[in-house]
Protein backbone atom coordinates (compact mmCIF):
# COMPACT_ATOMS: atom_id res chain seq x y z
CA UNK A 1 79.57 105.88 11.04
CA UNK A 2 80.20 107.17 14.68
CA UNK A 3 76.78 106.21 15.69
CA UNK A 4 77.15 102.61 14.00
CA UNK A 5 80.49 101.69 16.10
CA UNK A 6 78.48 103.22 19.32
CA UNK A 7 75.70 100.63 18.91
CA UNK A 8 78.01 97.71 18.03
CA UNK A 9 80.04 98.72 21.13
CA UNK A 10 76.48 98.56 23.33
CA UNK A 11 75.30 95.90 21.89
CA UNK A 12 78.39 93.71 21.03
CA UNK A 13 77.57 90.82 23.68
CA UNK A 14 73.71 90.99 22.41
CA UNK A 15 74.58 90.58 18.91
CA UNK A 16 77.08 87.80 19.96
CA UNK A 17 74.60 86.36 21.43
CA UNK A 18 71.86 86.05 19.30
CA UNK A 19 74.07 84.77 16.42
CA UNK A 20 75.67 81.78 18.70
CA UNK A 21 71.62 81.26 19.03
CA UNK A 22 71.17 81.22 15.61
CA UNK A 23 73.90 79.31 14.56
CA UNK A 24 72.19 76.27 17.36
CA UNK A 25 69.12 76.54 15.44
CA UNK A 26 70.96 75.54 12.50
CA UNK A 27 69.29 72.40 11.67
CA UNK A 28 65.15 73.89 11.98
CA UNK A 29 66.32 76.14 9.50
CA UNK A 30 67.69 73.49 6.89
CA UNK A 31 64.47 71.69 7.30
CA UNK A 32 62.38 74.84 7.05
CA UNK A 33 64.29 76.30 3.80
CA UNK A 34 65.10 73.33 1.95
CA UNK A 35 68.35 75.05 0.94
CA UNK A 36 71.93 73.30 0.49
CA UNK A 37 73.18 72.18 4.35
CA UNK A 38 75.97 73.52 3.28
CA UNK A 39 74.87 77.12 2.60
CA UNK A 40 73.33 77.92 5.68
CA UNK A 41 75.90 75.96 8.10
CA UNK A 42 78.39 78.47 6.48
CA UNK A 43 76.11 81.64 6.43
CA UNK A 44 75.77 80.56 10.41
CA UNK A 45 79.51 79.96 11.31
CA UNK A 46 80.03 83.50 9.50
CA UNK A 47 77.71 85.25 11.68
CA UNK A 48 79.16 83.68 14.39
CA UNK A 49 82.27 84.46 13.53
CA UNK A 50 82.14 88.50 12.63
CA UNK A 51 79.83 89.03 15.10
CA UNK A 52 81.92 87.28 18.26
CA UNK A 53 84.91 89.19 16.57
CA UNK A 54 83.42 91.76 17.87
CA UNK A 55 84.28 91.41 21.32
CA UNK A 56 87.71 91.80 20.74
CA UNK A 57 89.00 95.28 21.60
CA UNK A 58 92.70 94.21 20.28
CA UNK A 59 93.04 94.48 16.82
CA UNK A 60 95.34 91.15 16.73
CA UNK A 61 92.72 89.39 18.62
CA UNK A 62 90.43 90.30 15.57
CA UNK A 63 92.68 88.78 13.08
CA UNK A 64 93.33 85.37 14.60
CA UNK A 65 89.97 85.07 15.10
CA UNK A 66 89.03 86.09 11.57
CA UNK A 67 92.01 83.95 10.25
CA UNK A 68 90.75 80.92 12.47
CA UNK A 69 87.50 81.46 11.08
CA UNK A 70 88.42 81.72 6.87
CA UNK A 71 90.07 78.16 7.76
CA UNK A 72 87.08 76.37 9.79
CA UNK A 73 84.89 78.20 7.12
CA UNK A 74 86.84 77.01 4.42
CA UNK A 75 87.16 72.94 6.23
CA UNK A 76 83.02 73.31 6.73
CA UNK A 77 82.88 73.84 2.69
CA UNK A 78 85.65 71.36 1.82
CA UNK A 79 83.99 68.42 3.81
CA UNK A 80 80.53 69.27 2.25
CA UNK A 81 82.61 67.98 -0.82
CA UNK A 82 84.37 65.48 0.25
CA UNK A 83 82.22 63.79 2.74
CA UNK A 84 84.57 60.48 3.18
CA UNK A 85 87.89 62.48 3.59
CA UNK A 86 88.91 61.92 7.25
CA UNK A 87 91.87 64.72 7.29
CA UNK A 88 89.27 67.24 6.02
CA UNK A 89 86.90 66.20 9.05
CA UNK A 90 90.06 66.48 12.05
CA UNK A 91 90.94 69.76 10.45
CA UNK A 92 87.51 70.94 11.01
CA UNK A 93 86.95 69.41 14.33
CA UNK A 94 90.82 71.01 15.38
CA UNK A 95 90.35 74.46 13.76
CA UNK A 96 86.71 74.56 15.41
CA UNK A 97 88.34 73.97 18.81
CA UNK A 98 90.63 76.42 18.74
CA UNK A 99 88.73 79.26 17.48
CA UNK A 100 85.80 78.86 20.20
CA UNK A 101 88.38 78.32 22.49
CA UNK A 102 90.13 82.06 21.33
CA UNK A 103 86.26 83.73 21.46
CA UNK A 104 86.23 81.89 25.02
CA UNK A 105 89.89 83.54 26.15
CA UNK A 106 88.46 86.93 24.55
CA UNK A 107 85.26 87.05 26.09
CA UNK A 108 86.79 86.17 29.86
CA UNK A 109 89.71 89.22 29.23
CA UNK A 110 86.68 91.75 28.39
CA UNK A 111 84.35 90.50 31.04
CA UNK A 112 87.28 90.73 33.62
CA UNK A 113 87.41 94.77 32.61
CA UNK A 114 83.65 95.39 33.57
CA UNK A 115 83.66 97.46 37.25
CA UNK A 116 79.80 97.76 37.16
CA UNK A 117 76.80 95.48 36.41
CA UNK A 118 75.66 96.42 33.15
CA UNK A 119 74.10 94.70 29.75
CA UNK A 120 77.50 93.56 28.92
CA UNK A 121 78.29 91.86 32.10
CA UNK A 122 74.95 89.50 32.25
CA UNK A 123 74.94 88.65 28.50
CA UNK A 124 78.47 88.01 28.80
CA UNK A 125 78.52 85.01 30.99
CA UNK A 126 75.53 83.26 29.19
CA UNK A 127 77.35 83.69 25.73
CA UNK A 128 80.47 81.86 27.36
CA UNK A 129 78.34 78.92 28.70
CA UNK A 130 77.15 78.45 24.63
CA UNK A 131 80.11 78.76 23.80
CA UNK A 132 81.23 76.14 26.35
CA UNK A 133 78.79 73.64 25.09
CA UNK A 134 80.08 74.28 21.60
CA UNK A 135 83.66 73.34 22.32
CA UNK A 136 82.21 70.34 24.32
CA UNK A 137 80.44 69.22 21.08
CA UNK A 138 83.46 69.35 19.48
CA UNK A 139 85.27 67.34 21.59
CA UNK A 140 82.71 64.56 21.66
CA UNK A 141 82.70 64.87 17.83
CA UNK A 142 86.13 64.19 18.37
CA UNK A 143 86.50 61.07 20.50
CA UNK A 144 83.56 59.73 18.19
CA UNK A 145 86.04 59.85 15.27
CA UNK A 146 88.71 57.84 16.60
CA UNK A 147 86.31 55.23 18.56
CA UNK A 148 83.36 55.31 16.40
CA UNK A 149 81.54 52.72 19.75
CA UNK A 150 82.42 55.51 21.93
CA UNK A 151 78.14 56.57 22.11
CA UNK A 152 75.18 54.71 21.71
CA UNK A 153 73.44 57.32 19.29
CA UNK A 154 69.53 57.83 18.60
CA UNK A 155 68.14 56.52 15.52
CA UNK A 156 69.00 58.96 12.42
CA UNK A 157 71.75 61.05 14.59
CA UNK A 158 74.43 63.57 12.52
CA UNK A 159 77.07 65.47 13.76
CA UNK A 160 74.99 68.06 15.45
CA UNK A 161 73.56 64.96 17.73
CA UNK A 162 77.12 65.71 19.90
CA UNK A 163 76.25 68.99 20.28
CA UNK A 164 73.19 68.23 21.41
CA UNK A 165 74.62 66.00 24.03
CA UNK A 166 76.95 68.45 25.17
CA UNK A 167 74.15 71.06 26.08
CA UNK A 168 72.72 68.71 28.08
CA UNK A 169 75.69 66.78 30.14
CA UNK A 170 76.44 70.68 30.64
CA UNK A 171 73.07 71.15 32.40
CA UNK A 172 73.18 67.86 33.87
CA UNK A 173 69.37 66.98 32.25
CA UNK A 174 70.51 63.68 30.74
CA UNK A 175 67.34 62.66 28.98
CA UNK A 176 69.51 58.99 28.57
CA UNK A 177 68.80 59.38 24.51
CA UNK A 178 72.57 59.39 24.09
CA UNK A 179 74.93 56.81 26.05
CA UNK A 180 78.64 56.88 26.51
CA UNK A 181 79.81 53.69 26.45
CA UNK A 182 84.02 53.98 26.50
CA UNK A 183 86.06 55.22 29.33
CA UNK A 184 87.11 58.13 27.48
CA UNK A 185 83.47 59.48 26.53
CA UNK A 186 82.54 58.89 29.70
CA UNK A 187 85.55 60.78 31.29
CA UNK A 188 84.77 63.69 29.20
CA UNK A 189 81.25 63.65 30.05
CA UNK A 190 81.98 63.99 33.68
CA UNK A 191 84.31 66.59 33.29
CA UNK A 192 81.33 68.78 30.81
CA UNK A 193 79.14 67.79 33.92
CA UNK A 194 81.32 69.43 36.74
CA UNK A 195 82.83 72.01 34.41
CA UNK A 196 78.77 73.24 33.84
CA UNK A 197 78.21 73.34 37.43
CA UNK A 198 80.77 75.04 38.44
CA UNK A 199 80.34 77.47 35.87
CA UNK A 200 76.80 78.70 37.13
CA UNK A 201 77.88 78.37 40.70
CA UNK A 202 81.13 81.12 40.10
CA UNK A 203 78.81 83.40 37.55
CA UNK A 204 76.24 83.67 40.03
CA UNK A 205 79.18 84.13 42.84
CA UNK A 206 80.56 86.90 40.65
CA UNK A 207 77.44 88.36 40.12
CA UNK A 208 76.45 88.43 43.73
CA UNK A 209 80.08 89.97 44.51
CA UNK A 210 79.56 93.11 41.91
CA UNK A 211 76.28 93.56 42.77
CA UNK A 212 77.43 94.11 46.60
CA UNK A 213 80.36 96.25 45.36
CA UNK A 214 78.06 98.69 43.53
CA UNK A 215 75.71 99.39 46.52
């Protein structure tokens, strides 16, 4: 049992990681299984959920985020069953915001406690920027709700399309597939375009900055 907490400990930012990865890939694997959407978006959010809990070295930390997540979880399965109901949909969208946004405030507190480069530190900063282009996602997802002309969407799009769109205003590749057209999208795509630049630019500044301290 000993040894089990020891690994999740090491490997708690790996593990993070790789199910925030998984969780992205959502949509290959409802094409490639053929299963119910709604199974493996839930199986997904779970892993991302128990396995970002993780990070947490609080014990209330844990809860809210396990709490947060039961609710999204539950709003996920809800809206699978009642695709037209628009309360179900805000719910998800508000309870999805706030618990990326506690992993977010979790993972900066335990990254600020790292002295020394290690595992930890350089997975910890690239988990943080997915978990930055989740949020934004959420809140394009968002604005698209109350001004449905707020993007010019590709052919065939669903919700993961804002997603999508927030991975790349983040790293400022713009493939021009997706088009704000309102002020507001367009404010918010600005502000996902600076806030991903200056992102990299203070991870790399940190890094640089530890890296000098240890020698």
């Amino acid at each position: 049992m000993n040894k089990v907490k020891m690994l999740q400990e090491n490997f708690k930012y790996l593990i993070a990681l790789l199910s925030v990865f998984n969780f992205l890939l959502t949509p290959i694997h409802i094409m490639i299984s053929g299963f119910n959407p709604a199974y493996i978006v839930v199986v997904n959010y779970t892993l991302v959920i128990l396995s970002s809990s993780l990070i947490a070295s609080i014990k209330t930390s844990k809860i809210v985020t396990y709490i947060l997540g039961c609710l999204t979880l539950s709003t996920i399965w809800l809206e699978f069953n009642n695709s037209d109901s628009k309360s179900i949909l805000i719910c998800r969208l508000v309870l999805s915001l706030l618990l990326f946004a506690c992993f977010c405030i979790i993972l900066v507190r335990q990254l600020l406690k790292i002295k020394e480069i290690n595992l930890q530190f350089i997975l910890g900063p690239i988990l943080g920027f997915l978990y930055l282009g989740i949020i934004g996602g959420t809140l394009f997802e968002l604005i698209h709700f109350f001004v449905p002309s707020s993007f010019e969407l590709i052919k065939g799009f669903s919700g993961f399309s804002f997603y999508y769109f927030s991975f790349i205003s983040i790293t400022t590749v713009g493939y021009g597939d997706i088009t704000p057209l309102t002020a507001p999208a367009q404010s918010l795509t600005l502000v996902m375009n600076i806030i991903g630049q200056f992102y990299l630019a203070i991870v790399i500044g940190v890094f640089v900055g530890k890296y000098i301290n240890t020698k």
